[in-house]
C-alpha atoms as a PDB file:
ATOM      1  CA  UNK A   1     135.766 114.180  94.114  1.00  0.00           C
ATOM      2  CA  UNK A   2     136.970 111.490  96.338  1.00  0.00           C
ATOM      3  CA  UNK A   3     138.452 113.385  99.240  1.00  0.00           C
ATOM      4  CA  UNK A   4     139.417 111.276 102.581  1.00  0.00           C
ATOM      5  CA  UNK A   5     140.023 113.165 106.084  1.00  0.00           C
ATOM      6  CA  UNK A   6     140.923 111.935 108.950  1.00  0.00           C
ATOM      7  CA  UNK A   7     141.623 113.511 112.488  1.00  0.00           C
ATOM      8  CA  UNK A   8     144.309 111.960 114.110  1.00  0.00           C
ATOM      9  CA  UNK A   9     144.080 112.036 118.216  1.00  0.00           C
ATOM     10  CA  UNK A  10     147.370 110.686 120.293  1.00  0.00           C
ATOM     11  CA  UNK A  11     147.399 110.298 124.017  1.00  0.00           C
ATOM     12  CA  UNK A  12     150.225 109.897 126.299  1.00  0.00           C
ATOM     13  CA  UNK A  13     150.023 108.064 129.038  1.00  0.00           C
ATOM     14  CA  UNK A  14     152.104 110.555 131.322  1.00  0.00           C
ATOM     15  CA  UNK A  15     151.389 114.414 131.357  1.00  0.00           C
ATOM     16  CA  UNK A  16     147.933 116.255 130.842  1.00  0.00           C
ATOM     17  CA  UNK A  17     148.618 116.114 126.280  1.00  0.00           C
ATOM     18  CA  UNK A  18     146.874 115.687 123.825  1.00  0.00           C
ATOM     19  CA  UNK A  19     148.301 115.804 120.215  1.00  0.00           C
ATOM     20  CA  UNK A  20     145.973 116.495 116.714  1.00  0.00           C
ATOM     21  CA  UNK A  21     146.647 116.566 113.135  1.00  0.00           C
ATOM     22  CA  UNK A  22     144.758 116.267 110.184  1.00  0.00           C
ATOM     23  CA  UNK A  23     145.434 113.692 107.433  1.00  0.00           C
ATOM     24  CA  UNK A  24     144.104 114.336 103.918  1.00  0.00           C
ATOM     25  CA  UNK A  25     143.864 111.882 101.561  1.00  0.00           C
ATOM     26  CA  UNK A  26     143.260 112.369  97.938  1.00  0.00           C
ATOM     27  CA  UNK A  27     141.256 109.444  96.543  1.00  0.00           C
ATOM     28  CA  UNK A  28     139.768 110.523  93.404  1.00  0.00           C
ATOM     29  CA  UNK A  29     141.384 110.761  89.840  1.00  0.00           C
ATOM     30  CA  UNK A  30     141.959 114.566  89.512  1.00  0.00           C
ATOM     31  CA  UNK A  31     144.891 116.902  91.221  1.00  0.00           C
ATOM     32  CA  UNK A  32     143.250 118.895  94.475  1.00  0.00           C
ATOM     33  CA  UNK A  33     144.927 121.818  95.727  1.00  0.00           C
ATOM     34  CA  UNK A  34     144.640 123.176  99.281  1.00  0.00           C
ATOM     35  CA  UNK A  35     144.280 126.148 100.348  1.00  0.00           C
ATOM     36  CA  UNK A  36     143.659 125.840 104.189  1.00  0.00           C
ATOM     37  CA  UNK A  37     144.474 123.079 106.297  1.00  0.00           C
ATOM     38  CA  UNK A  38     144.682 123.842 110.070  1.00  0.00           C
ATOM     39  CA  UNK A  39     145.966 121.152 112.590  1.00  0.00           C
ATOM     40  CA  UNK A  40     143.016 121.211 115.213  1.00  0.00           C
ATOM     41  CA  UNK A  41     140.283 123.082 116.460  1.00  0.00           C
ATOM     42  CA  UNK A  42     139.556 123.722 119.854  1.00  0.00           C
ATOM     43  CA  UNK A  43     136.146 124.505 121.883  1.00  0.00           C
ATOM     44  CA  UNK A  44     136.214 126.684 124.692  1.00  0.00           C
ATOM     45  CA  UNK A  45     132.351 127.294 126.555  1.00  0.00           C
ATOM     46  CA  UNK A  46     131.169 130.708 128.480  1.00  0.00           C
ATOM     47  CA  UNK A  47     134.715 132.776 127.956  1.00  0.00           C
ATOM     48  CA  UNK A  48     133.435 136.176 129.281  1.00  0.00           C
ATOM     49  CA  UNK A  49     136.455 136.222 131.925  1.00  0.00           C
ATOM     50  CA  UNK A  50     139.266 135.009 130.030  1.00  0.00           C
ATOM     51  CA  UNK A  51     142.019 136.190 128.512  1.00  0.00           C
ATOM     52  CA  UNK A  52     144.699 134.846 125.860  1.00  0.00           C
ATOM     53  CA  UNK A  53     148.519 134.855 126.527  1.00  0.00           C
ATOM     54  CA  UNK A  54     151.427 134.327 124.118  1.00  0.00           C
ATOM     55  CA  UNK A  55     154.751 135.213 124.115  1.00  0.00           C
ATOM     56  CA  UNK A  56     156.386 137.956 121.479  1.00  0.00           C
ATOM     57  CA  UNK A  57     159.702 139.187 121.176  1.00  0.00           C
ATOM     58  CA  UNK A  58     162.138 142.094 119.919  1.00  0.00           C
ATOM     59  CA  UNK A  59     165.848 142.813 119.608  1.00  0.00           C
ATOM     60  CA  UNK A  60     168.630 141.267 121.892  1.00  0.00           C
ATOM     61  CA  UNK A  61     167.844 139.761 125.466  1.00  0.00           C
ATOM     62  CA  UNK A  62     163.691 140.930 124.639  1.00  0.00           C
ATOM     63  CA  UNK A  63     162.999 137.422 122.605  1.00  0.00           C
ATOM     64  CA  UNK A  64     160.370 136.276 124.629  1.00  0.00           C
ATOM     65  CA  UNK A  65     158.179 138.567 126.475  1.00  0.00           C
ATOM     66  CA  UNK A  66     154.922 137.460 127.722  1.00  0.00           C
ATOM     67  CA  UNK A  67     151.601 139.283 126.295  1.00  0.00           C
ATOM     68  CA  UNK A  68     148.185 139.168 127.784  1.00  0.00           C
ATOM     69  CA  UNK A  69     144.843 139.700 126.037  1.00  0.00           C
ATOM     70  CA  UNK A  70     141.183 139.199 126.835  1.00  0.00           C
ATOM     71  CA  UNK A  71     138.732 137.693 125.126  1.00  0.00           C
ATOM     72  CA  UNK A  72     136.128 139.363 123.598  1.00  0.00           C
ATOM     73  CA  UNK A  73     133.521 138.842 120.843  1.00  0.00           C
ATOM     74  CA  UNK A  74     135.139 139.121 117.833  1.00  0.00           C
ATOM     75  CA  UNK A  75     138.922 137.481 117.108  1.00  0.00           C
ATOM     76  CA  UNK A  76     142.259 137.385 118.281  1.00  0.00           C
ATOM     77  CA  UNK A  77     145.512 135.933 116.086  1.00  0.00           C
ATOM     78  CA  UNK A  78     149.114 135.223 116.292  1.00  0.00           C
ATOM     79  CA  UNK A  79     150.410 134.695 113.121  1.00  0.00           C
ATOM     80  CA  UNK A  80     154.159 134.420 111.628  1.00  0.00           C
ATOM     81  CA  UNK A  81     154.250 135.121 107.989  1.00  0.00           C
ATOM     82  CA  UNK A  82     158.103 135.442 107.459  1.00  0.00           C
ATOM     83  CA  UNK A  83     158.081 131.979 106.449  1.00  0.00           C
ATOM     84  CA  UNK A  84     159.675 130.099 110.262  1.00  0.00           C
ATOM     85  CA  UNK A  85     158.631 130.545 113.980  1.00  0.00           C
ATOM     86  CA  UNK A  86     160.872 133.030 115.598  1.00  0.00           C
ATOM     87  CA  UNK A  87     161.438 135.152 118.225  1.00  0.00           C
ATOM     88  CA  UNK A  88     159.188 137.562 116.988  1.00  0.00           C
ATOM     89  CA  UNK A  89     155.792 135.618 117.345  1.00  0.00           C
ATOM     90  CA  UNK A  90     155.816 131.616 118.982  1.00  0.00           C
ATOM     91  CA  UNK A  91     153.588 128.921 117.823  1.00  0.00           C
ATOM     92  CA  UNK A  92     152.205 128.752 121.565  1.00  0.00           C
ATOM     93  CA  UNK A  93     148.800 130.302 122.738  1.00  0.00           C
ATOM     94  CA  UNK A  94     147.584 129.479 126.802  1.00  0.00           C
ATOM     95  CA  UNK A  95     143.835 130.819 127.523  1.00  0.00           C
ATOM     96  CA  UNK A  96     142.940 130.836 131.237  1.00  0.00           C
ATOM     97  CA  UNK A  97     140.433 132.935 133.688  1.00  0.00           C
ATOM     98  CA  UNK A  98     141.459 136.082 134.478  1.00  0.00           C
ATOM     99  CA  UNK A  99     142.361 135.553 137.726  1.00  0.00           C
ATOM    100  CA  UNK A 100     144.533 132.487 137.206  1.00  0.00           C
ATOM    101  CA  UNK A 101     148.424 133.186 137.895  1.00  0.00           C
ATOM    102  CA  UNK A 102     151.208 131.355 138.056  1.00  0.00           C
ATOM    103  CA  UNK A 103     150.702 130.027 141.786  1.00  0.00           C
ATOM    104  CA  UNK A 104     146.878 129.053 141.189  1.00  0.00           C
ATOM    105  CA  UNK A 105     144.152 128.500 138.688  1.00  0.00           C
ATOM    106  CA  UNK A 106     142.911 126.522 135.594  1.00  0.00           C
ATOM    107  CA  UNK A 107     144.509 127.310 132.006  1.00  0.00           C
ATOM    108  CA  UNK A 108     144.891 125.413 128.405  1.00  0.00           C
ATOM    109  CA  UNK A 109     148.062 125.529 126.138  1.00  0.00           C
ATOM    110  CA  UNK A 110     148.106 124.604 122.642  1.00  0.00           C
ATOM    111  CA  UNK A 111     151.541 124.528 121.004  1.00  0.00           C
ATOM    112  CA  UNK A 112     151.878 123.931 116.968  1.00  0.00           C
ATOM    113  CA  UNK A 113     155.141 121.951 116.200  1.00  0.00           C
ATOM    114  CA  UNK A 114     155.702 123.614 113.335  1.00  0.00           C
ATOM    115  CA  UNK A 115     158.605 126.016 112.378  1.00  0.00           C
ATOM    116  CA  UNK A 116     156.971 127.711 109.158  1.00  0.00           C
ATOM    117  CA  UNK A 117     154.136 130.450 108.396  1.00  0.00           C
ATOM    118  CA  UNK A 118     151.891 129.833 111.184  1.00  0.00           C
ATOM    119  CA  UNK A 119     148.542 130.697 112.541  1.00  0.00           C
ATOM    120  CA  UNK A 120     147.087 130.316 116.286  1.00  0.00           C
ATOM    121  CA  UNK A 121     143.578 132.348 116.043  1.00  0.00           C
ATOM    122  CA  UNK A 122     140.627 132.523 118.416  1.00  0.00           C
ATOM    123  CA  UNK A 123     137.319 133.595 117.743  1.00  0.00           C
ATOM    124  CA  UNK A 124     134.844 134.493 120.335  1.00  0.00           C
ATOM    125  CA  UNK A 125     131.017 134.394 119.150  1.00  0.00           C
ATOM    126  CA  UNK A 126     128.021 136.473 120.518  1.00  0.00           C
ATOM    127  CA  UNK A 127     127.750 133.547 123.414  1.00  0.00           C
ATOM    128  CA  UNK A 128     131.326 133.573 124.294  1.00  0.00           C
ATOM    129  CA  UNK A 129     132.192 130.909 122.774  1.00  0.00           C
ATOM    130  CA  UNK A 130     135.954 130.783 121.888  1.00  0.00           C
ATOM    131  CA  UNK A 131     137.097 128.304 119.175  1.00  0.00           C
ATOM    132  CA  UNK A 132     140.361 128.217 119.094  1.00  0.00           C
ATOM    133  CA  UNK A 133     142.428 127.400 115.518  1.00  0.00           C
ATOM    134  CA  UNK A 134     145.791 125.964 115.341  1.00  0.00           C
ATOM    135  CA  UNK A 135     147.810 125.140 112.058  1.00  0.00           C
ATOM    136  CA  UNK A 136     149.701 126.368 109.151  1.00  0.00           C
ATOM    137  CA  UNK A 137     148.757 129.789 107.717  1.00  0.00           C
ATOM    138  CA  UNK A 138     146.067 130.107 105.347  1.00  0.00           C
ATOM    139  CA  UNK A 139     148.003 133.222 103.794  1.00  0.00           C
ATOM    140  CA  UNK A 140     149.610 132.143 100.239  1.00  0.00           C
ATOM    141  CA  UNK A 141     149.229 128.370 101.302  1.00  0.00           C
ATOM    142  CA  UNK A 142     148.465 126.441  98.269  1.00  0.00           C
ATOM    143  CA  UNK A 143     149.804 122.445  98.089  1.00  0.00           C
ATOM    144  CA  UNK A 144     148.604 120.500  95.080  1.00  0.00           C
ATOM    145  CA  UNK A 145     147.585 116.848  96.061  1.00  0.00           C
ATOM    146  CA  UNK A 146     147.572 114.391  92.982  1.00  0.00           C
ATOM    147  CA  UNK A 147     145.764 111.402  92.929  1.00  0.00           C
ATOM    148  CA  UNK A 148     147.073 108.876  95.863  1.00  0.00           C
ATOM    149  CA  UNK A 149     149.008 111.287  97.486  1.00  0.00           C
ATOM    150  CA  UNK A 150     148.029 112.636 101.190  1.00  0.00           C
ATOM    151  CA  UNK A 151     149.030 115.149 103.065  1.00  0.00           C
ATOM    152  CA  UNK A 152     149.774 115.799 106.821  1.00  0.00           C
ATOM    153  CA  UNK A 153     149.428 118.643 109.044  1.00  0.00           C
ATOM    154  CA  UNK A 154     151.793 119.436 111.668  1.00  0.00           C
ATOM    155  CA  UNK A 155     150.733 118.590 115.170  1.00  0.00           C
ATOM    156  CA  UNK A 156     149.085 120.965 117.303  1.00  0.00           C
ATOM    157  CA  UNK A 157     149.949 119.718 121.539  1.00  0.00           C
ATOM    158  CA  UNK A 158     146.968 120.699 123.581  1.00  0.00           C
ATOM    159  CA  UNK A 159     147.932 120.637 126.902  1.00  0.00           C
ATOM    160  CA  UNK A 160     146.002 121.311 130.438  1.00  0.00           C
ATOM    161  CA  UNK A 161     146.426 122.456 134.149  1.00  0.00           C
ATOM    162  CA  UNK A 162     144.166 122.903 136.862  1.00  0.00           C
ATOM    163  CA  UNK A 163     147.060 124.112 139.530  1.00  0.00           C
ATOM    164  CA  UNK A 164     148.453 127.184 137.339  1.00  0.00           C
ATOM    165  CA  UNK A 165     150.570 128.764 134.287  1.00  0.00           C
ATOM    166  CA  UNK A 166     153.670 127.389 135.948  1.00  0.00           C
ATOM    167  CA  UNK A 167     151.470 123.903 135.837  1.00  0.00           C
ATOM    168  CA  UNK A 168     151.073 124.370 132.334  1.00  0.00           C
ATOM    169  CA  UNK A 169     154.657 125.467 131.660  1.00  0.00           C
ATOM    170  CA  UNK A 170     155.836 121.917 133.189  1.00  0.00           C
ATOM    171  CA  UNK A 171     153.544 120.221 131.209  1.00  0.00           C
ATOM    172  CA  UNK A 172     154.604 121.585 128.172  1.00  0.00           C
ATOM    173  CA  UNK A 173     158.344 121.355 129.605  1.00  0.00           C
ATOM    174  CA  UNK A 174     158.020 117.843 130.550  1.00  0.00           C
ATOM    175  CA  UNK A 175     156.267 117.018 126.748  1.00  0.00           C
ATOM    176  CA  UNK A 176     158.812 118.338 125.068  1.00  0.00           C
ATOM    177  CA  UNK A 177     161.754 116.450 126.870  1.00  0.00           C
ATOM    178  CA  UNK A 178     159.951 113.117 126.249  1.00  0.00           C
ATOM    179  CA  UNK A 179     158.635 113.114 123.396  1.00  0.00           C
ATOM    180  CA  UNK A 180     160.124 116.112 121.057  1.00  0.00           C
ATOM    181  CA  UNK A 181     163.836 116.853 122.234  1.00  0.00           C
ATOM    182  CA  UNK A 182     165.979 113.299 120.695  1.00  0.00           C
ATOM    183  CA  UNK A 183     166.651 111.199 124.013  1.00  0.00           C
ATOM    184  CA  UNK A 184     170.309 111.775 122.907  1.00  0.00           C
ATOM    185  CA  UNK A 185     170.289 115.183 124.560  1.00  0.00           C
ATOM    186  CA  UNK A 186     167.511 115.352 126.658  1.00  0.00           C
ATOM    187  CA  UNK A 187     168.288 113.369 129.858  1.00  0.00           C
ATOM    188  CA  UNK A 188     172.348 113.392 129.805  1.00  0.00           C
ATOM    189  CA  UNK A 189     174.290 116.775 130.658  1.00  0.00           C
ATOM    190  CA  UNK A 190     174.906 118.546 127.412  1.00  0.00           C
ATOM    191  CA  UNK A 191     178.174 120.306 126.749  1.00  0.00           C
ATOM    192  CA  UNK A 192     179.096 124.240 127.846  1.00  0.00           C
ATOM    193  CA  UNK A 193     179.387 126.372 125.030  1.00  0.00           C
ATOM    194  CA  UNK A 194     181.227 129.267 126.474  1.00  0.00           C
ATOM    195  CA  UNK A 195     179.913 133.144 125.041  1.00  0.00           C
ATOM    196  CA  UNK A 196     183.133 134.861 124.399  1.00  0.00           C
ATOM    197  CA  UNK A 197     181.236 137.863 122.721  1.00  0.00           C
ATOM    198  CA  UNK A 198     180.580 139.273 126.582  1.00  0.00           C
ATOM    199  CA  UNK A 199     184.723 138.998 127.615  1.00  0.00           C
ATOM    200  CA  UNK A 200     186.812 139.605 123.909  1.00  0.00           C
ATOM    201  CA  UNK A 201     183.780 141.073 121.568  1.00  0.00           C
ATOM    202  CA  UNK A 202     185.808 141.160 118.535  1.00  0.00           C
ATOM    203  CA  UNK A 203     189.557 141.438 120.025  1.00  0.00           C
ATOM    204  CA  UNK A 204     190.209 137.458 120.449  1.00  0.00           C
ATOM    205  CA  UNK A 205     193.001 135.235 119.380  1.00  0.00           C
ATOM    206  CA  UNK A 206     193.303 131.391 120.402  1.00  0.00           C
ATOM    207  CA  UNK A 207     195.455 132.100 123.433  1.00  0.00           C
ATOM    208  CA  UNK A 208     192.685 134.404 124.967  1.00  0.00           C
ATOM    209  CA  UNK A 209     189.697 131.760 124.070  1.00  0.00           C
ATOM    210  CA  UNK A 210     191.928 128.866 125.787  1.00  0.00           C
ATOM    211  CA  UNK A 211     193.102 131.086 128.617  1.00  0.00           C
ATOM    212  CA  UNK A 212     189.236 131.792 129.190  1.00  0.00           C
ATOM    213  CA  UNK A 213     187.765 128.140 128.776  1.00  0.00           C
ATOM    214  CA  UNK A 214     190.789 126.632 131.062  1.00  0.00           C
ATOM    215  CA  UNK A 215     189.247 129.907 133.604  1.00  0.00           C
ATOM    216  CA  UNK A 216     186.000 128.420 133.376  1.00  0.00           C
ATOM    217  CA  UNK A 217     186.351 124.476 133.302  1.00  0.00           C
END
């Protein structure tokens, strides 16, 4: 079996980012299937005082709500199996000392641009060492690869700060608007979409939605 991997690294020149993937190449004569092929892997020494952080969510106005977890021997996963990213569980995991906050301290971010199943999972050993996995869920994955063909994970965005969570939070902020969000929208002012749901609910005609946008222009 001719199998060909390589791990792809990109640096940007502005912003603490680094991007990962994994490229698989199938150069043999026979069809390979996959069953587990995470984005990147991620080495974190002497964890004893650290804890994980990602964001979950609920119902209306409780989509993202920020949970906090130490580390501990043994492992720690966020995983969407509903087939997308969503509210309910985020492709984004930070780990950072206990005592950082969001005025001071060191912390790491890796964010999966991906919007299927999805797994971010860290495993502490006995030495606290955390190795943190980011990719596409392992759970009923299966891709056949035929002869020729490769196949790309999605990137995984490690990112870093040594000033704070709100450091990291720009980073990842900043990342996105450069290199993610299409330039169309991200630097010039984007149009108002005005929520009528809060002012008519269900009792609206077209003379009460253009009475309330000429209110509001």
């Amino acid at each position: 079996m001719q199998l060909q991997v390589t791990l792809e690294y990109v640096f940007f020149k502005k912003g603490k980012n680094i991007s990962k993937r994994v490229l698989i190449n199938n150069n043999g004569q026979h069809d390979i299937v996959l069953t587990r092929a995470l984005s990147s892997t991620f080495w974190l020494e002497d964890t004893n005082d650290y804890q994980a952080y990602h964001f979950s969510g609920a119902c209306w106005i409780s989509e993202r709500q920020l949970k906090k977890y130490p580390l501990q021997q043994g492992s720690f996963k966020v995983e969407s199996l509903t087939g997308t990213s969503n509210h309910q569980h985020n492709p984004f995991v930070a780990i950072a000392k206990k005592e950082t906050t969001f005025d001071t301290g060191m912390c790491y971010g890796a964010n999966l641009v991906y919007s299927g199943n999805f797994i971010q999972q860290i495993d502490v050993n006995e030495w606290n060492q955390a190795r943190l996995m980011s990719g596409i869920s392992p759970y009923a994955f299966s891709w056949q690869l035929k002869p020729n063909e490769n196949f790309a994970t999605p990137q995984t965005v490690l990112s870093f700060s040594q000033d704070s969570l709100n450091g990291l939070v720009q980073e990842n902020a900043s990342f996105i608007s450069e290199h993610i969000i299409s330039p169309f929208w991200a630097k010039p002012e984007r149009p108002i979409v005005l929520n009528s749901w809060e002012t008519y609910v269900f009792d609206f005609d077209e003379n009460k939605l253009l009475i309330l946008a000429q209110h509001w222009a």
